[in-house]
Protein backbone atom coordinates (compact mmCIF):
# COMPACT_ATOMS: atom_id res chain seq x y z
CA UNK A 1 74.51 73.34 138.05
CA UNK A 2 78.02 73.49 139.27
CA UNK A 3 80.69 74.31 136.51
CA UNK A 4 83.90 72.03 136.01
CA UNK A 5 87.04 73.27 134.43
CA UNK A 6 86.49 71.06 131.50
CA UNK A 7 83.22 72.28 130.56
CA UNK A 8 85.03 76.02 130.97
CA UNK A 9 87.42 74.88 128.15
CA UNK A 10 84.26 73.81 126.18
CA UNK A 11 82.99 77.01 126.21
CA UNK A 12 86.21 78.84 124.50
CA UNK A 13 86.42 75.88 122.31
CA UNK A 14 82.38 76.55 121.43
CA UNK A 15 83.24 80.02 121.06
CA UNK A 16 86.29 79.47 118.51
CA UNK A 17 84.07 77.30 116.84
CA UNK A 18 81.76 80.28 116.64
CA UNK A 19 84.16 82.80 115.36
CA UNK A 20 86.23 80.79 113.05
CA UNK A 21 82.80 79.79 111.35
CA UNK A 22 83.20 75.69 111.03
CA UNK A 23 85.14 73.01 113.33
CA UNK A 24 87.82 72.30 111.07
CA UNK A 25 89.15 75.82 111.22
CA UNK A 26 88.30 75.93 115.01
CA UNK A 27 90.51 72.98 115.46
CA UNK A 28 93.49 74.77 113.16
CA UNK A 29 93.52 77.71 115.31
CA UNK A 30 93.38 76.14 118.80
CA UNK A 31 95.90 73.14 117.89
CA UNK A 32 93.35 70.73 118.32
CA UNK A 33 91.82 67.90 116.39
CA UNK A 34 88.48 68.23 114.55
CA UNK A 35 87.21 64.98 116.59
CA UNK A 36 87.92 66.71 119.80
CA UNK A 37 86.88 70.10 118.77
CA UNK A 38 83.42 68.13 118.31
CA UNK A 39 83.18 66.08 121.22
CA UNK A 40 83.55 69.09 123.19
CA UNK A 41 80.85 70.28 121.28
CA UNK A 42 78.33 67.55 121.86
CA UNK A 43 79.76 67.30 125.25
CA UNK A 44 78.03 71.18 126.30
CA UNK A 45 75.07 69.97 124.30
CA UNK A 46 74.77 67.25 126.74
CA UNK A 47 75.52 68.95 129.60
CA UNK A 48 73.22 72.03 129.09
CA UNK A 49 70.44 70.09 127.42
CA UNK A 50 70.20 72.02 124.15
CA UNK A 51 70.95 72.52 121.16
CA UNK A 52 73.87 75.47 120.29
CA UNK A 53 74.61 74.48 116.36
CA UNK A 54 73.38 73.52 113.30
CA UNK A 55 75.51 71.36 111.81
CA UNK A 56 75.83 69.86 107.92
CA UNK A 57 78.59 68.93 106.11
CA UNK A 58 79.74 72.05 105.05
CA UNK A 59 78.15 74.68 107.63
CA UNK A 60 77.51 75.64 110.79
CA UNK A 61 74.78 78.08 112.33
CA UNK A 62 74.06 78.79 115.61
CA UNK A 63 70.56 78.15 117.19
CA UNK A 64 68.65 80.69 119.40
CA UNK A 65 70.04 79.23 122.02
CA UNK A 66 73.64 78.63 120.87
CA UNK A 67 73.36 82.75 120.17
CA UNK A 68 72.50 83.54 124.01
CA UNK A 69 75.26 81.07 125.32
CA UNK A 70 77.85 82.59 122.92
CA UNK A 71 77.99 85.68 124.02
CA UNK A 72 78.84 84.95 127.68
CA UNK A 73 81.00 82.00 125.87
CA UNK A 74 83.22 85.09 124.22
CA UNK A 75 83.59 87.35 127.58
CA UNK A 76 84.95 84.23 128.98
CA UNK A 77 87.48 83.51 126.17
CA UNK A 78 88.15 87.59 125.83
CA UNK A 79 89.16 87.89 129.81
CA UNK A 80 91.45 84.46 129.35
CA UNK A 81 93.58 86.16 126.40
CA UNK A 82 93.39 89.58 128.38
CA UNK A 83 94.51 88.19 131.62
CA UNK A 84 97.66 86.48 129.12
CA UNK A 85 98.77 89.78 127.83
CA UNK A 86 98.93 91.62 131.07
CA UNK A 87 100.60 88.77 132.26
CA UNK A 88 103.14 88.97 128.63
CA UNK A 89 103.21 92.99 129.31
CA UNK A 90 104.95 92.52 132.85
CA UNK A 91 108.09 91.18 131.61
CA UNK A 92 110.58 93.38 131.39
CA UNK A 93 111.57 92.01 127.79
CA UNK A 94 108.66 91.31 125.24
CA UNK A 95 108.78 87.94 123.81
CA UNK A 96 106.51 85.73 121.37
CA UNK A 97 105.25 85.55 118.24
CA UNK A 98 103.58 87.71 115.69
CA UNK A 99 102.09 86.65 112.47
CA UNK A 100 101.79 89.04 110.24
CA UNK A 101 100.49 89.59 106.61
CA UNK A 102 100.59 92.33 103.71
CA UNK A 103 100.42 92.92 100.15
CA UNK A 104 103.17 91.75 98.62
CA UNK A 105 104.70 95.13 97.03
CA UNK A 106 104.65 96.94 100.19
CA UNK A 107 105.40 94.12 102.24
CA UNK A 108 108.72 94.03 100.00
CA UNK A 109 109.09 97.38 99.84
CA UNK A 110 108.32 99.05 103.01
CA UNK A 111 107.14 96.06 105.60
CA UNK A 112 109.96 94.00 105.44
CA UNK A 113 112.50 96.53 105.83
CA UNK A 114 110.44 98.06 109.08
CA UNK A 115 110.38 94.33 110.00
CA UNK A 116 113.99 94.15 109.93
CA UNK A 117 114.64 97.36 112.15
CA UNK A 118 111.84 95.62 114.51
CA UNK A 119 113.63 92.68 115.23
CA UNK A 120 117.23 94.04 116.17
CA UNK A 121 115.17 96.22 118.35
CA UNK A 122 113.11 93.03 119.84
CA UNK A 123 114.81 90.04 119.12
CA UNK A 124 113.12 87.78 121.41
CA UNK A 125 109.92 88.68 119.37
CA UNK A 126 109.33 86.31 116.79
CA UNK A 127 107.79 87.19 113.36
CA UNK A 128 105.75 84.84 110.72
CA UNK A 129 105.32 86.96 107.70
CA UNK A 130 102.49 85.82 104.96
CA UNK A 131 103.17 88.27 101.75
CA UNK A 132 99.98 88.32 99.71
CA UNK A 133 97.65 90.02 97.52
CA UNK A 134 94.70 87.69 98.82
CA UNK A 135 92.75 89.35 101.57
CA UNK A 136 92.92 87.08 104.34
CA UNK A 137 90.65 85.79 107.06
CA UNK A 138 92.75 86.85 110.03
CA UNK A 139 90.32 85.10 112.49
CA UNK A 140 90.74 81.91 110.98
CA UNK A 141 94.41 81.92 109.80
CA UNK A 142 95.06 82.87 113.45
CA UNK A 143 96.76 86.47 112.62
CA UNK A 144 98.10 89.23 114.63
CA UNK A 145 98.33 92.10 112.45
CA UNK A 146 97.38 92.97 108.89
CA UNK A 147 98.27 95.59 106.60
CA UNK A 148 95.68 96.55 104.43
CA UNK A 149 95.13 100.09 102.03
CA UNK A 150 91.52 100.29 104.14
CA UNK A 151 89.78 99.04 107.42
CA UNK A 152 87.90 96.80 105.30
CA UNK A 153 84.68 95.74 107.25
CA UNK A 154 85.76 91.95 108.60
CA UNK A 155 83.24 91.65 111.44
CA UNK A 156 84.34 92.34 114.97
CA UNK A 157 88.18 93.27 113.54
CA UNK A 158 89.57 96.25 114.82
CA UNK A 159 91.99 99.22 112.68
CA UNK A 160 94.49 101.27 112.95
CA UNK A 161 95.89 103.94 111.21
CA UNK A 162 99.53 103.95 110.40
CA UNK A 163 100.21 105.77 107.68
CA UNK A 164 99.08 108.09 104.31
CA UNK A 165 101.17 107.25 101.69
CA UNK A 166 101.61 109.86 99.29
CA UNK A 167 101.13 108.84 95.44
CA UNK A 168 102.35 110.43 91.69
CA UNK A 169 101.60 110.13 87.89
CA UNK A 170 104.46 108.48 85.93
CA UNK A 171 105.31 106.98 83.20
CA UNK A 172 108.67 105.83 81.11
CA UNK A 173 111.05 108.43 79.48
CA UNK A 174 110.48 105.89 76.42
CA UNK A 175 106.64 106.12 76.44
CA UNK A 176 106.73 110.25 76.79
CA UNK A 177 109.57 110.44 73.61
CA UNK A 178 106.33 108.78 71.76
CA UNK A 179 103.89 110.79 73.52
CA UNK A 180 104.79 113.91 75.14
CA UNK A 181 104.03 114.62 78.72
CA UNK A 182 100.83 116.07 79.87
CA UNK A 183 100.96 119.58 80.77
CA UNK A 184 97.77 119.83 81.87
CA UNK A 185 94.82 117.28 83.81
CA UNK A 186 92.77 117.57 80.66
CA UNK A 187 95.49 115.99 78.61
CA UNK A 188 95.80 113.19 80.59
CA UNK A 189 92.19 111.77 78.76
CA UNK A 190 94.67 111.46 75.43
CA UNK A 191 97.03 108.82 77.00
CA UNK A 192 97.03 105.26 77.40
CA UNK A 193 96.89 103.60 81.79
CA UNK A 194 97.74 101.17 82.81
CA UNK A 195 95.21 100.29 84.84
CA UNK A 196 95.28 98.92 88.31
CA UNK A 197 91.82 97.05 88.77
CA UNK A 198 92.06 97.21 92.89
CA UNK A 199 91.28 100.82 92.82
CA UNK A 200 88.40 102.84 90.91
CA UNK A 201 88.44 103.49 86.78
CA UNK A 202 89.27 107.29 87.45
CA UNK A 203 92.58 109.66 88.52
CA UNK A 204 91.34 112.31 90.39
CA UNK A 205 93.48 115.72 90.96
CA UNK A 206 93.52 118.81 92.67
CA UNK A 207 95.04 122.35 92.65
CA UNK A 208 93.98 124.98 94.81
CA UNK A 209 89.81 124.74 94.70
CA UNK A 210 90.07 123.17 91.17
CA UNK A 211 89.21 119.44 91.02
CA UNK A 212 89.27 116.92 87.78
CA UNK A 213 88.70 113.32 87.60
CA UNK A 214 89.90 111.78 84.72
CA UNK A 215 88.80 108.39 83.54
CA UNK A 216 91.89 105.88 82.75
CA UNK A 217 92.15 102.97 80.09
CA UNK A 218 94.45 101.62 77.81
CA UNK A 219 95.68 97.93 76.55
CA UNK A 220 96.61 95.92 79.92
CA UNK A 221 95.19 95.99 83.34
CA UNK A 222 96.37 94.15 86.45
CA UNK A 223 95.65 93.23 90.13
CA UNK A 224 98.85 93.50 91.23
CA UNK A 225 101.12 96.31 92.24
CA UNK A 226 104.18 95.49 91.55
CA UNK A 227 103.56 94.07 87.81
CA UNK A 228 101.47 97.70 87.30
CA UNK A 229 105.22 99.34 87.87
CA UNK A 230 106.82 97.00 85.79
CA UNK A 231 104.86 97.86 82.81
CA UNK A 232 104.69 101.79 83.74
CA UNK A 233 108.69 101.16 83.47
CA UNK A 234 108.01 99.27 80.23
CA UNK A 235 106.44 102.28 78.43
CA UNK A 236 103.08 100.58 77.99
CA UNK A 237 101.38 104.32 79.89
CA UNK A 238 100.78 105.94 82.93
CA UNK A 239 99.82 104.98 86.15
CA UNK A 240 99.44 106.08 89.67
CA UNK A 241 101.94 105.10 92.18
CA UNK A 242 102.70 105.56 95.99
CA UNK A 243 105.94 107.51 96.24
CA UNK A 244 107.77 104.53 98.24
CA UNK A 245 107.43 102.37 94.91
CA UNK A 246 107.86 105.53 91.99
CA UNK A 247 110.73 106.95 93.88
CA UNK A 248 113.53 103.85 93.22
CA UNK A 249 112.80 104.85 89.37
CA UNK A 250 112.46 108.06 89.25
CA UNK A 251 116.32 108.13 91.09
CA UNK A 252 117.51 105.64 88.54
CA UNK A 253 115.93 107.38 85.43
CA UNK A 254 113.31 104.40 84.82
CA UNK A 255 110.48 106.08 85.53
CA UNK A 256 109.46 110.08 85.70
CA UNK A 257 106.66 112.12 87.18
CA UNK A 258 104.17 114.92 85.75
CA UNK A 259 101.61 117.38 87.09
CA UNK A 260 103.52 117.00 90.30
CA UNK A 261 102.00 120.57 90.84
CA UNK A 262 98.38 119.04 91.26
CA UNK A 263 96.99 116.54 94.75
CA UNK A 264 96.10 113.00 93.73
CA UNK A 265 94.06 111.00 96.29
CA UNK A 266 96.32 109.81 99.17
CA UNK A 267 96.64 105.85 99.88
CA UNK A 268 95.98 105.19 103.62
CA UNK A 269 97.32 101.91 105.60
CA UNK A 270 95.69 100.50 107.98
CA UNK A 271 97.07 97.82 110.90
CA UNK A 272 93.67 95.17 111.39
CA UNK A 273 93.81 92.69 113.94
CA UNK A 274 91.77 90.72 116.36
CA UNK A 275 89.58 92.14 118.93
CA UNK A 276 91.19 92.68 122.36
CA UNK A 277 94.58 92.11 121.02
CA UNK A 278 95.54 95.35 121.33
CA UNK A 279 96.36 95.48 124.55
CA UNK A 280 99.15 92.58 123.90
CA UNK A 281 102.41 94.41 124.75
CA UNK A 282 104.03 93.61 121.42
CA UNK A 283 101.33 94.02 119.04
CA UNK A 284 101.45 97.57 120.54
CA UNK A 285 105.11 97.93 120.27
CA UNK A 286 104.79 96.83 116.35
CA UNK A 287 102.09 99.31 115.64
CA UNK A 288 103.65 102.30 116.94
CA UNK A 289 106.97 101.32 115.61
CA UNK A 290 105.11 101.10 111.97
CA UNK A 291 103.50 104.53 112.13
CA UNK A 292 106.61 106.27 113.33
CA UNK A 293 108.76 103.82 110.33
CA UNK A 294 106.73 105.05 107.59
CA UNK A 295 106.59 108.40 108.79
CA UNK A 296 109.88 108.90 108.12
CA UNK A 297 110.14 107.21 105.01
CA UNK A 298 107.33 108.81 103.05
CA UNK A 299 109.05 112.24 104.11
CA UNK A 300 112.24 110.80 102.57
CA UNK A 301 110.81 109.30 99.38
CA UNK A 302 108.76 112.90 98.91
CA UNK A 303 111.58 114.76 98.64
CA UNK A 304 112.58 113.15 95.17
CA UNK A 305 109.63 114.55 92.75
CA UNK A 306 110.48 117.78 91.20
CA UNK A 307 107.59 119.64 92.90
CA UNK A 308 109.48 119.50 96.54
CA UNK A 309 112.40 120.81 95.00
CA UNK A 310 111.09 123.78 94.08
C-alpha cells in the first residue's frame, strides 16, 4: 500500500482524536472543524479497511485494531512536534507562545510576578495565562505548562519539580487577644481552623525526632486559598499558609505566626506538561527560570517569621 501525504495527516489527526478523547476536542486543539476531523477519520477507515473507533454520541473507544494503529499513529505525530522544536531551538532568539495555567493565589502571588521578569527577559515569547482553581485537562485545552501543588497522575503528562514552598501557623492578633496563642502542638486541639478542604483534616509538626498531628476544625471551610487567608486575617482561627502568602501580613501586622520553632509539612510545585514538550526551547527556558524565581523568593519571604531571626 503506498502512503500519501494526506493519509499521513490522517494519522496525527486519528491520533489527536485519540488523546484528546472525542472529535470535538480533537478539532479545538488542531484548529480544525469537527466535520473534517471526521472525514479524516472515516477516510483511514476506508483506506485501511477497518475499523479504529467506536463511536456514539457522546464517546469514543478505540477498537483492537484502532489500539495497534495508534501507537505507530503517536511516534509519527511525536517526531513531527520534535523535529518543530529543534527547528524553534536553532534560532538564536526564542519566539512563540506559551499557555500557561495555575491556581489562582499563587498565580497572583508568585506566577505572575515570575511571568513578568520572564517576558522583559524574552519578549518575543508570548504568554496566555489561565488563573484557576479547576484542575485542567492540559491535553485537551492545548496547554504548555501547569503549575500544580503535586504531579497529579494525568496519563502520559510529564512533571517537574520547581519548588518547596515553605508553610506557617497563623492567625489574627484579634483572634489570639480572645484566645491566646498556642505554646505548645498539644494546644493547638483547643482552637478553632479554618479549614482548607484541598489538603488533609490534620496539621502535622515536627521538632527534633518528636512528631504530632493534630486534627483541625472549626466554623467555615473553603476550597480556595486565597479566601482561607482572608478569614485567617478576619480572626475566624488558624490556618496553615505557604510563607509567600503569610509573609505580606505578618509585615503589615494582619496576620502573626506561632510554634515557628516546630517543621510543618512542606508544599511542593510541580511544572506538568505534555509529553515530548520538553525539549521545546522555551518551555525549557520557563522552567528553569521558575525554579531559580522561587528559589529566591521563598529564601526572602523565610526570613520574616520570628524563628529565622533568632
Amino acid at each position: 500500500m503506498n502512503l500519501h501525504f494526506e493519509q499521513l495527516k490522517s494519522m496525527v489527526v486519528f491520533a489527536q482524536v485519540v488523546e484528546q478523547g472525542n472529535l470535538t476536542a480533537a478539532a479545538k486543539h488542531i484548529g480544525l472543524s469537527r466535520a473534517v476531523v471526521s472525514y479524516h477519520i472515516k477516510k483511514l477507515e476506508s483506506q485501511l479497511g477497518v475499523k479504529l473507533l467506536n463511536r456514539s454520541t457522546r464517546s469514543i473507544s478505540l477498537t483492537e485494531a484502532g489500539s495497534e494503529y495508534y501507537q505507530s499513529c503517536r511516534i509519527i505525530s511525536e517526531r513531527a512536534i520534535t523535529a518543530n522544536q529543534q527547528m524553534e531551538n536553532m534560532k538564536s532568539e526564542p519566539e512563540g507562545l506559551l499557555k500557561i495555567t495555575c491556581p489562582v493565589n499563587v498565580g497572583l502571588q508568585m506566577v505572575v510576578p515570575a511571568l513578568n521578569h520572564f517576558r522583559s527577559l524574552y519578549p518575543k515569547i508570548e504568554l496566555d495565562v489561565m488563573l484557576t482553581d479547576e484542575v485542567v485537562n492540559i491535553l485537551q485545552e492545548g496547554i504548555d505548562l501547569a503549575i500544580r501543588g503535586a504531579p497529579l497522575p494525568d496519563s502520559g503528562l510529564q512533571a517537574s519539580k520547581l519548588s518547596t514552598l515553605t508553610t506557617c501557623l497563623c492567625g489574627s492578633p484579634d483572634y489570639f487577644k480572645k484566645r491566646g496563642k498556642p505554646k505548645e502542638p498539644s494546644d493547638l486541639q483547643e482552637h478553632d481552623w479554618v479549614v482548607y478542604k484541598l489538603t488533609s483534616g490534620a496539621i502535622k509538626l515536627s521538632k527534633g525526632s518528636q512528631s504530632y498531628s493534630i486534627a483541625v476544625k472549626g466554623g467555615i471551610s473553603t476550597n480556595n486559598a486565597a479566601a482561607r487567608t482572608a478569614f485567617i486575617e478576619g480572626g475566624h482561627g488558624l490556618g496553615r499558609i505557604p510563607v509567600y502568602d503569610a509573609w505580606p501580613k505578618i509585615k503589615n501586622g494582619t496576620l502573626e505566626s506561632v510554634l515557628d520553632e516546630y517543621q510543618l509539612e512542606d508544599i511542593d510545585i510541580y511544572g506538568v506538561f505534555p509529553p515530548g514538550t520538553d525539549s521545546s526551547k522555551k518551555l525549557r527556558l520557563l522552567l528553569d527560570y521558575l525554579k531559580d524565581y522561587f528559589i529566591k523568593i521563598d529564601r526572602q519571604k523565610q526570613s520574616v517569621l520570628p524563628s529565622a531571626k533568632k
